[in-house]
C-alpha atoms as a PDB file:
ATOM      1  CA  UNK A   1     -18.345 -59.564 -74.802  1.00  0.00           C
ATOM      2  CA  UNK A   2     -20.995 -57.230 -75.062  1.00  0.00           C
ATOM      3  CA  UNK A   3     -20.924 -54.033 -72.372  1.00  0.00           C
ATOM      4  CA  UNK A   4     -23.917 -52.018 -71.830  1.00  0.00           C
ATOM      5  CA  UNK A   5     -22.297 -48.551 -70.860  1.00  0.00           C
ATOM      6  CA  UNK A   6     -23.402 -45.115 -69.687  1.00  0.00           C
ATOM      7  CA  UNK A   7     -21.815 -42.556 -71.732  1.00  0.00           C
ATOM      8  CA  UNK A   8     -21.704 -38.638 -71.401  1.00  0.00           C
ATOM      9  CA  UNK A   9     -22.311 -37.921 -74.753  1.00  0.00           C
ATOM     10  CA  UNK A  10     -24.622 -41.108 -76.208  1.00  0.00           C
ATOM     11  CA  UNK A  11     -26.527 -41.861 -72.882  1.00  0.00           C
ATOM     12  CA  UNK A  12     -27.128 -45.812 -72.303  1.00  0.00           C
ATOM     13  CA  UNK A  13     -25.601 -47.755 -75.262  1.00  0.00           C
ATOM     14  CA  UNK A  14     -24.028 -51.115 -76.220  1.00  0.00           C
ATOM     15  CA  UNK A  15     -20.320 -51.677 -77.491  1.00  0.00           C
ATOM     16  CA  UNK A  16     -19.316 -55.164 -78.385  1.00  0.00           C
ATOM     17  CA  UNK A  17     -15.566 -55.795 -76.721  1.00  0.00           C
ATOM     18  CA  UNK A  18     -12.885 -58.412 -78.280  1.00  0.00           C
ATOM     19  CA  UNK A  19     -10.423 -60.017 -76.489  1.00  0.00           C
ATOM     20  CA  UNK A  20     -11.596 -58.531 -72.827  1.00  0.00           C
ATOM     21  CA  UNK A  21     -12.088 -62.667 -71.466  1.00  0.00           C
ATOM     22  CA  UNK A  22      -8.005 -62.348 -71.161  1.00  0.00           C
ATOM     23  CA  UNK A  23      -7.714 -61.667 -67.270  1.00  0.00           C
ATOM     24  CA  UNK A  24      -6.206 -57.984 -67.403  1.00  0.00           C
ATOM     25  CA  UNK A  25      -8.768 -56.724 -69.868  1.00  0.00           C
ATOM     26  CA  UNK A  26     -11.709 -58.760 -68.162  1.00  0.00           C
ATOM     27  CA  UNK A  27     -10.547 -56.768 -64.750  1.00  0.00           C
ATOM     28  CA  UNK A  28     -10.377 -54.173 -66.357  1.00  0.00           C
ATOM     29  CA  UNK A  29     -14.155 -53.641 -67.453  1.00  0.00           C
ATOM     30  CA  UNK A  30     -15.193 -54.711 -64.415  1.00  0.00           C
ATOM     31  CA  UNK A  31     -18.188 -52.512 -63.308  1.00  0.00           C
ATOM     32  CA  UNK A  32     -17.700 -48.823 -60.963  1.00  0.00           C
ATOM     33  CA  UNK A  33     -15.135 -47.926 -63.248  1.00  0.00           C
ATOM     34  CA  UNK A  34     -15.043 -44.779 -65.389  1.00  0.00           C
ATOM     35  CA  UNK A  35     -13.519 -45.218 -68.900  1.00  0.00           C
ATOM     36  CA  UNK A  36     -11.970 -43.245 -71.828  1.00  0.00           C
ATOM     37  CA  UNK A  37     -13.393 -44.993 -74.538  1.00  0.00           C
ATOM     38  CA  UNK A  38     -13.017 -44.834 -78.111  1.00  0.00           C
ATOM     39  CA  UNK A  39     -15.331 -47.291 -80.631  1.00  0.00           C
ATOM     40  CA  UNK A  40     -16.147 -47.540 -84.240  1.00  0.00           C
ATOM     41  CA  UNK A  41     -19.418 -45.835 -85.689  1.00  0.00           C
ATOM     42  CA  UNK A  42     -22.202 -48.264 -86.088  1.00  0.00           C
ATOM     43  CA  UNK A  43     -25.363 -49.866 -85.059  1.00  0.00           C
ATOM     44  CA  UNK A  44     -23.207 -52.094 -82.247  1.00  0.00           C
ATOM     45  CA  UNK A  45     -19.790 -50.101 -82.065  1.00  0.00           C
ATOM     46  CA  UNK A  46     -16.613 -52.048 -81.717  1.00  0.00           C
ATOM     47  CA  UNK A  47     -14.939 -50.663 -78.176  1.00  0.00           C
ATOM     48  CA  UNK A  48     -11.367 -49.830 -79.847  1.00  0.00           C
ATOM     49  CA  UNK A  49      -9.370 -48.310 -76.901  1.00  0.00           C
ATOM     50  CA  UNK A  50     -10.141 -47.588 -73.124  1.00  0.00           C
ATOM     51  CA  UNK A  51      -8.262 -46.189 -70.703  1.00  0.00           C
ATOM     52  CA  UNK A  52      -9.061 -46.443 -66.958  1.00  0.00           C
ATOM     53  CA  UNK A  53      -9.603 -42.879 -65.710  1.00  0.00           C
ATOM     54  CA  UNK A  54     -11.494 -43.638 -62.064  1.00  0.00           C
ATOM     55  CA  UNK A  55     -11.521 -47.256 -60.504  1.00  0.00           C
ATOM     56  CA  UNK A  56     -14.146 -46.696 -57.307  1.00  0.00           C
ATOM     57  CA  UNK A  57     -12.971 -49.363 -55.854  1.00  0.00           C
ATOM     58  CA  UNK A  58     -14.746 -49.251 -52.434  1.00  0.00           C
ATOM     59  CA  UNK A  59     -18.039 -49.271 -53.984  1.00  0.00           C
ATOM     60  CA  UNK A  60     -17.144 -52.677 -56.138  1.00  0.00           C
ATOM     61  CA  UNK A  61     -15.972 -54.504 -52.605  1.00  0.00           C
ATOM     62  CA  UNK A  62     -18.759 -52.662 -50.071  1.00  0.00           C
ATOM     63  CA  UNK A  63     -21.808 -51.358 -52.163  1.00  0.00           C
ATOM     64  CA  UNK A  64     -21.812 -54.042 -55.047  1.00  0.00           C
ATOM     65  CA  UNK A  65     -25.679 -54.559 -54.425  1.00  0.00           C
ATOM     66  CA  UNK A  66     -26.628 -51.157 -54.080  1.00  0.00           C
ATOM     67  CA  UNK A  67     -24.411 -50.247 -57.037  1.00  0.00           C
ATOM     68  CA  UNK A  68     -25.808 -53.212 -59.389  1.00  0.00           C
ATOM     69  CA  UNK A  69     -29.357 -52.137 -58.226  1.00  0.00           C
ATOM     70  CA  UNK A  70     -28.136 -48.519 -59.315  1.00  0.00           C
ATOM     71  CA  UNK A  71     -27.760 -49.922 -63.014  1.00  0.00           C
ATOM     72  CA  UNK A  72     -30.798 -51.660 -63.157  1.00  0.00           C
ATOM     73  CA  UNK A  73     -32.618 -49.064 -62.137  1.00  0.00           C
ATOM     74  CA  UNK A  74     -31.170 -46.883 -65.344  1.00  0.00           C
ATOM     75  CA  UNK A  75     -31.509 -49.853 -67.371  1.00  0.00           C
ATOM     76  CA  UNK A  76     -35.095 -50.173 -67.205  1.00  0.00           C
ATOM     77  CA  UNK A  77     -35.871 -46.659 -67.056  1.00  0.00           C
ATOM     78  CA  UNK A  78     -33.539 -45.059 -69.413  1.00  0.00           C
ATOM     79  CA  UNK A  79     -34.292 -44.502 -73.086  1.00  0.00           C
ATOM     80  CA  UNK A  80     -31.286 -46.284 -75.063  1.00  0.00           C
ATOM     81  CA  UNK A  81     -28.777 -43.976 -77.015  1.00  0.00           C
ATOM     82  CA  UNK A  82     -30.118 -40.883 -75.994  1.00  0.00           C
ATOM     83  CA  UNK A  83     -27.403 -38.006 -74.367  1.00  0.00           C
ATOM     84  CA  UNK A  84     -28.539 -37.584 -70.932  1.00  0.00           C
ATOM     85  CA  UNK A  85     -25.529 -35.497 -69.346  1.00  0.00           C
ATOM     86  CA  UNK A  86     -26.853 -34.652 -66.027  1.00  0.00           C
ATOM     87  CA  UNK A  87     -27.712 -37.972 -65.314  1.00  0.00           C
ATOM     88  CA  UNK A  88     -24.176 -39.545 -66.220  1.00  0.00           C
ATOM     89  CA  UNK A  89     -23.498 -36.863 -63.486  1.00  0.00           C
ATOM     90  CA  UNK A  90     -25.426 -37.478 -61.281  1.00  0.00           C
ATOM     91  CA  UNK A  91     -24.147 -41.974 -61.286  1.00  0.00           C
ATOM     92  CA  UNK A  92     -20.619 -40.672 -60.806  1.00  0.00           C
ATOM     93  CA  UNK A  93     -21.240 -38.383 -58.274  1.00  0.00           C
ATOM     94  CA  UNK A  94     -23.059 -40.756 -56.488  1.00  0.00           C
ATOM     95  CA  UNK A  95     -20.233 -43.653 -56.981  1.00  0.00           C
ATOM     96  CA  UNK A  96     -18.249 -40.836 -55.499  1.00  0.00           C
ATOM     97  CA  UNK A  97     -20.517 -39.806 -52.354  1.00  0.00           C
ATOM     98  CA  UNK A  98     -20.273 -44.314 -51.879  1.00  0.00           C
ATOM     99  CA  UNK A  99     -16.562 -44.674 -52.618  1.00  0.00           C
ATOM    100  CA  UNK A 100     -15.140 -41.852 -49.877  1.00  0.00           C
ATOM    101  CA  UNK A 101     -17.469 -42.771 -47.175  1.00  0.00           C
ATOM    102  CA  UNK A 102     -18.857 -44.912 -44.742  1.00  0.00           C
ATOM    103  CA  UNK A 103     -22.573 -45.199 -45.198  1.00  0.00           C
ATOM    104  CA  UNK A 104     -25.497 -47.087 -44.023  1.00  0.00           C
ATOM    105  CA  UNK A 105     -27.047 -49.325 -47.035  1.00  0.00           C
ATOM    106  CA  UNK A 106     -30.232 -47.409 -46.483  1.00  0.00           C
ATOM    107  CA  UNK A 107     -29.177 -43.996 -46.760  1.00  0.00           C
ATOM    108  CA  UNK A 108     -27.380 -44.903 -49.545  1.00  0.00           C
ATOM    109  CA  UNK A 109     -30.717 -46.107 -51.981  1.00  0.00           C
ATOM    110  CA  UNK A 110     -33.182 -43.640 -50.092  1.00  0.00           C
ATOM    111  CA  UNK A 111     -30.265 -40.812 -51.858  1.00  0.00           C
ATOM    112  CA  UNK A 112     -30.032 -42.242 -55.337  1.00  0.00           C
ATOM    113  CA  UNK A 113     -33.601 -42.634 -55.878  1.00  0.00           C
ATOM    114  CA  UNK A 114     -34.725 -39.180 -54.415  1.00  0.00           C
ATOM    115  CA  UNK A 115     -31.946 -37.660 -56.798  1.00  0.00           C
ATOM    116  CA  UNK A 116     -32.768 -40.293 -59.783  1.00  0.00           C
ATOM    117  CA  UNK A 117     -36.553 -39.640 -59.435  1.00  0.00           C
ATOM    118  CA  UNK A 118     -35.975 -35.861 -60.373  1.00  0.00           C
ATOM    119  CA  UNK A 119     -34.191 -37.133 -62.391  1.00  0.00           C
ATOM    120  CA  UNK A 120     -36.635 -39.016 -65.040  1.00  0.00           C
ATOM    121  CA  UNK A 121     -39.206 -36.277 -64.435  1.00  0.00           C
ATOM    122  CA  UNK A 122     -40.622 -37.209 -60.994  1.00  0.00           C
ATOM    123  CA  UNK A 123     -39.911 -34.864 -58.187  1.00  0.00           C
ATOM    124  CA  UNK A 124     -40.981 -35.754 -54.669  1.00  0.00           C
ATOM    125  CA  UNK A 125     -43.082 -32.631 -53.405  1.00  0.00           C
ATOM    126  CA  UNK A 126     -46.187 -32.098 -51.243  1.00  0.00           C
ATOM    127  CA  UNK A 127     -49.358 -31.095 -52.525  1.00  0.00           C
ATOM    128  CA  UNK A 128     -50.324 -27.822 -51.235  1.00  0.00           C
ATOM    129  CA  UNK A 129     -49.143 -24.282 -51.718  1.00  0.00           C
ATOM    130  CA  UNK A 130     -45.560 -22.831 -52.006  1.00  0.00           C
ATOM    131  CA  UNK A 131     -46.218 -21.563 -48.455  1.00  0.00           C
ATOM    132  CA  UNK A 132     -47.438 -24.337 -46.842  1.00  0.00           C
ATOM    133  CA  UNK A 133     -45.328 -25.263 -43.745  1.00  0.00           C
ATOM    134  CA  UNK A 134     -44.826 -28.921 -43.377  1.00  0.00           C
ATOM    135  CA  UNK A 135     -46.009 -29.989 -39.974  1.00  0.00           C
ATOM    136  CA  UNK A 136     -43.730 -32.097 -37.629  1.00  0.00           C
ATOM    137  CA  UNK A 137     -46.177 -33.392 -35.486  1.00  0.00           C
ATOM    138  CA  UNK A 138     -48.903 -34.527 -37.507  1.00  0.00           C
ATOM    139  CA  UNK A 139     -48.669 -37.834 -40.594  1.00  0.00           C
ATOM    140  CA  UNK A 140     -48.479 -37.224 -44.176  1.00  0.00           C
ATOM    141  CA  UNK A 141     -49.329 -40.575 -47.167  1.00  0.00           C
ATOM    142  CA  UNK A 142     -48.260 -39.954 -50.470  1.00  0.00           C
ATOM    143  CA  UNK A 143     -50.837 -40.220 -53.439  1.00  0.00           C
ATOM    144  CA  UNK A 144     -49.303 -41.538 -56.470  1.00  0.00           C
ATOM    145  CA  UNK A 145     -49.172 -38.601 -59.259  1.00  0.00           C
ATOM    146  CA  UNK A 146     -50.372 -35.330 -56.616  1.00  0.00           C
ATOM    147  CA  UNK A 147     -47.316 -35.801 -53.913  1.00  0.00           C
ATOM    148  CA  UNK A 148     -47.723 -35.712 -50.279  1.00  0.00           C
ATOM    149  CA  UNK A 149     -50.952 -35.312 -48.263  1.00  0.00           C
ATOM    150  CA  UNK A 150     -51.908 -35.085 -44.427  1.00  0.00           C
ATOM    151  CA  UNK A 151     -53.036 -37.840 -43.231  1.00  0.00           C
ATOM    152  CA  UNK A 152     -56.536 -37.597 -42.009  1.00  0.00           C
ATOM    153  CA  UNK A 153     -57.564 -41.060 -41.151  1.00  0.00           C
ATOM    154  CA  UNK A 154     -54.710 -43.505 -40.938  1.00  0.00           C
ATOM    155  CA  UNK A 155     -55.037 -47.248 -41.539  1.00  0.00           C
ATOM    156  CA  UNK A 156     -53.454 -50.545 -42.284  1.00  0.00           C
ATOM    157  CA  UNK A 157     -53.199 -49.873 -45.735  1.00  0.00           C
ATOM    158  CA  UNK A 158     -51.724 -46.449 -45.788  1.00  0.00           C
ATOM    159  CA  UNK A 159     -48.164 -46.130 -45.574  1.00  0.00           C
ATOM    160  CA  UNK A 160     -47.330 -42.881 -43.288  1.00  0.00           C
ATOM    161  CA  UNK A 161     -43.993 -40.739 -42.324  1.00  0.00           C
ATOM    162  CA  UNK A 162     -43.901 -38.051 -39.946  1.00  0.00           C
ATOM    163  CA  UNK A 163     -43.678 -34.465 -40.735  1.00  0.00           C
ATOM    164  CA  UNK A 164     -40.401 -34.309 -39.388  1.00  0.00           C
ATOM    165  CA  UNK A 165     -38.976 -36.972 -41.209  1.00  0.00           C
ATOM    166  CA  UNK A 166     -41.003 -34.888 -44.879  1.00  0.00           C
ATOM    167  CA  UNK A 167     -39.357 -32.423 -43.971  1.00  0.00           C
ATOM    168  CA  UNK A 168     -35.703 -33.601 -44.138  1.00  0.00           C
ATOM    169  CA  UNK A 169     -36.823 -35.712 -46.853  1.00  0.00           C
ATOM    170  CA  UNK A 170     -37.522 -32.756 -49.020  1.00  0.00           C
ATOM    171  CA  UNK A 171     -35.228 -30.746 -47.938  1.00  0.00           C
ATOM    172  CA  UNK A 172     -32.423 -33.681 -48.255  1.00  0.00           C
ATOM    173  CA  UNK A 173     -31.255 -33.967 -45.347  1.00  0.00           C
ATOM    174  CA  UNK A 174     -31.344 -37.699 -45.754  1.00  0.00           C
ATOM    175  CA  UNK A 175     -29.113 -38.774 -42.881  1.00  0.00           C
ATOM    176  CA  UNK A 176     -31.805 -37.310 -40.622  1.00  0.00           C
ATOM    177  CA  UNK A 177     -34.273 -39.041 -41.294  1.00  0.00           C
ATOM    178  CA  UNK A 178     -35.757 -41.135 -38.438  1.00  0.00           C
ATOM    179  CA  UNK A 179     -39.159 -42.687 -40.550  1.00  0.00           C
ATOM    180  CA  UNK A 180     -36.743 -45.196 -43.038  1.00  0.00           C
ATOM    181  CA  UNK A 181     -38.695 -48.010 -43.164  1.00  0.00           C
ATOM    182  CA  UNK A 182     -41.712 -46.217 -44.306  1.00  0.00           C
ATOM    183  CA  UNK A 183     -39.798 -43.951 -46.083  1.00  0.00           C
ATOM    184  CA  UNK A 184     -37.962 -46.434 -48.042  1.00  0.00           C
ATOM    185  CA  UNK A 185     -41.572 -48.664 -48.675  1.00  0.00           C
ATOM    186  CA  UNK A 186     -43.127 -45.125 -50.496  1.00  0.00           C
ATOM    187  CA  UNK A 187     -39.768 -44.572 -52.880  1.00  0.00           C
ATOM    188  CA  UNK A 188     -40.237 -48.846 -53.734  1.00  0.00           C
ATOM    189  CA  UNK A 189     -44.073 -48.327 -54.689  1.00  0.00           C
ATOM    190  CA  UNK A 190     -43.813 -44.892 -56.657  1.00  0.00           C
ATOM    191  CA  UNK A 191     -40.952 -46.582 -58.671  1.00  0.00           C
ATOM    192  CA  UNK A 192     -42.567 -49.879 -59.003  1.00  0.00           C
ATOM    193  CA  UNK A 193     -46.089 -47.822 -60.202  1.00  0.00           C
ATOM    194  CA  UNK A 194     -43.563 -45.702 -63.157  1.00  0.00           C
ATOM    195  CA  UNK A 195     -42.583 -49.522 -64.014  1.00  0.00           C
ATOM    196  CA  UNK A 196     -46.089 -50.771 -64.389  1.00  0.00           C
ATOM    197  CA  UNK A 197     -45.077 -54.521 -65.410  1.00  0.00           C
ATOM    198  CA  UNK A 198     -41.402 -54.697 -65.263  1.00  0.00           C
ATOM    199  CA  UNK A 199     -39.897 -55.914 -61.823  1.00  0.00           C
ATOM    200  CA  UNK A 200     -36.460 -54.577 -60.334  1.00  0.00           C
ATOM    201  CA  UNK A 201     -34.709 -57.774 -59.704  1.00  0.00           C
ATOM    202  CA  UNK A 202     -32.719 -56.346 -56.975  1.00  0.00           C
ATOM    203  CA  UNK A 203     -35.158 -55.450 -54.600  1.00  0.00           C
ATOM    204  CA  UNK A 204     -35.355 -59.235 -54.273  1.00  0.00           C
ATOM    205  CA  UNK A 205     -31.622 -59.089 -53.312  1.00  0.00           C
ATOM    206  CA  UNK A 206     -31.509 -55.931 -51.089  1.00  0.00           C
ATOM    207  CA  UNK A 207     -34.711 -56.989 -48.719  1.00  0.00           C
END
């Protein structure tokens, strides 16, 4: 078997497994697990040893899609074999934050991709000064590239949250936030504009 992995130290990579189709190994390397791994040096290392140091459990029986949606989205963003520590940290935090809680499906994403966003390079900001207070009672659009704008003239084919619900967005204060549909709809079109071409199976799945 062939695992893709995310690694600490070597980022996304590919180690090619023998024996794992036995049932205990197979288990084993089941996904939402964190593993001590050792493997061989080469252009497709041999996995050698692994040890199972955190099974999260909760988020293979409850979260699988949001988890397996997760991976894809690191899959098709992440540069292969590169060491990108603070994003390893950031998965198993999150796999934490899904595995000791009870949480809404919604709240869930809306968190990873916020965080994962920053992430690659693309924080979620407004577009005006550093003292600009955020207005609760008026509509802000976001324009791809620039961030968030008021919302002067609102149609059909703008996609609008409150101020109130920018404002715990930015602040993250996620589970406050009242706008999610619309909220949700402008993190699924700035990620599928970064994609250009590629399509995230999952959303298929998860709407």
């Amino acid at each position: 078997m062939i695992y893709d992995i995310l690694t600490e130290t070597n980022g996304l990579m590919s180690v090619i497994a023998k024996g794992v189709k036995r049932k205990k190994d197979g288990l084993s390397m089941q996904p939402f697990k964190e593993l001590q791994l050792t493997f061989t040096k080469s252009s497709l290392p041999l996995l050698t040893k692994y040890d199972v140091l955190t099974s999260y459990g909760k988020v293979y029986k409850n979260y699988m899609l949001e988890g397996l949606y997760f991976n894809e989205l690191i899959y098709k963003f992440i540069p292969r074999d590169e060491p990108l520590p603070s994003l390893f940290s950031l998965y198993r935090d999150h796999l934490s934050y899904m595995n000791n809680g009870e949480y809404e499906s919604w709240l869930i994403l809306l968190r990873f991709e916020f965080f994962f966003l920053k992430e690659i390079g693309y924080q979620l900001n407004h577009v005006y000064l550093e003292n600009y207070v955020v207005n609760p009672n008026i509509l802000y659009f976001y324009e791809y590239g620039s961030g968030f704008k008021e919302a002067a003239n609102v149609n059909d084919n703008i996609i609008t949250i409150s101020g109130k619900c920018l404002d715990n967005l930015l602040e993250k204060k996620f589970d406050k936030i009242i706008d999610v549909k619309n909220t949700r709809l402008i993190m699924k079109k700035i990620i599928k504009h970064i994609l250009g071409d590629k399509d995230i199976k999952s959303y298929d799945i998860l709407s």
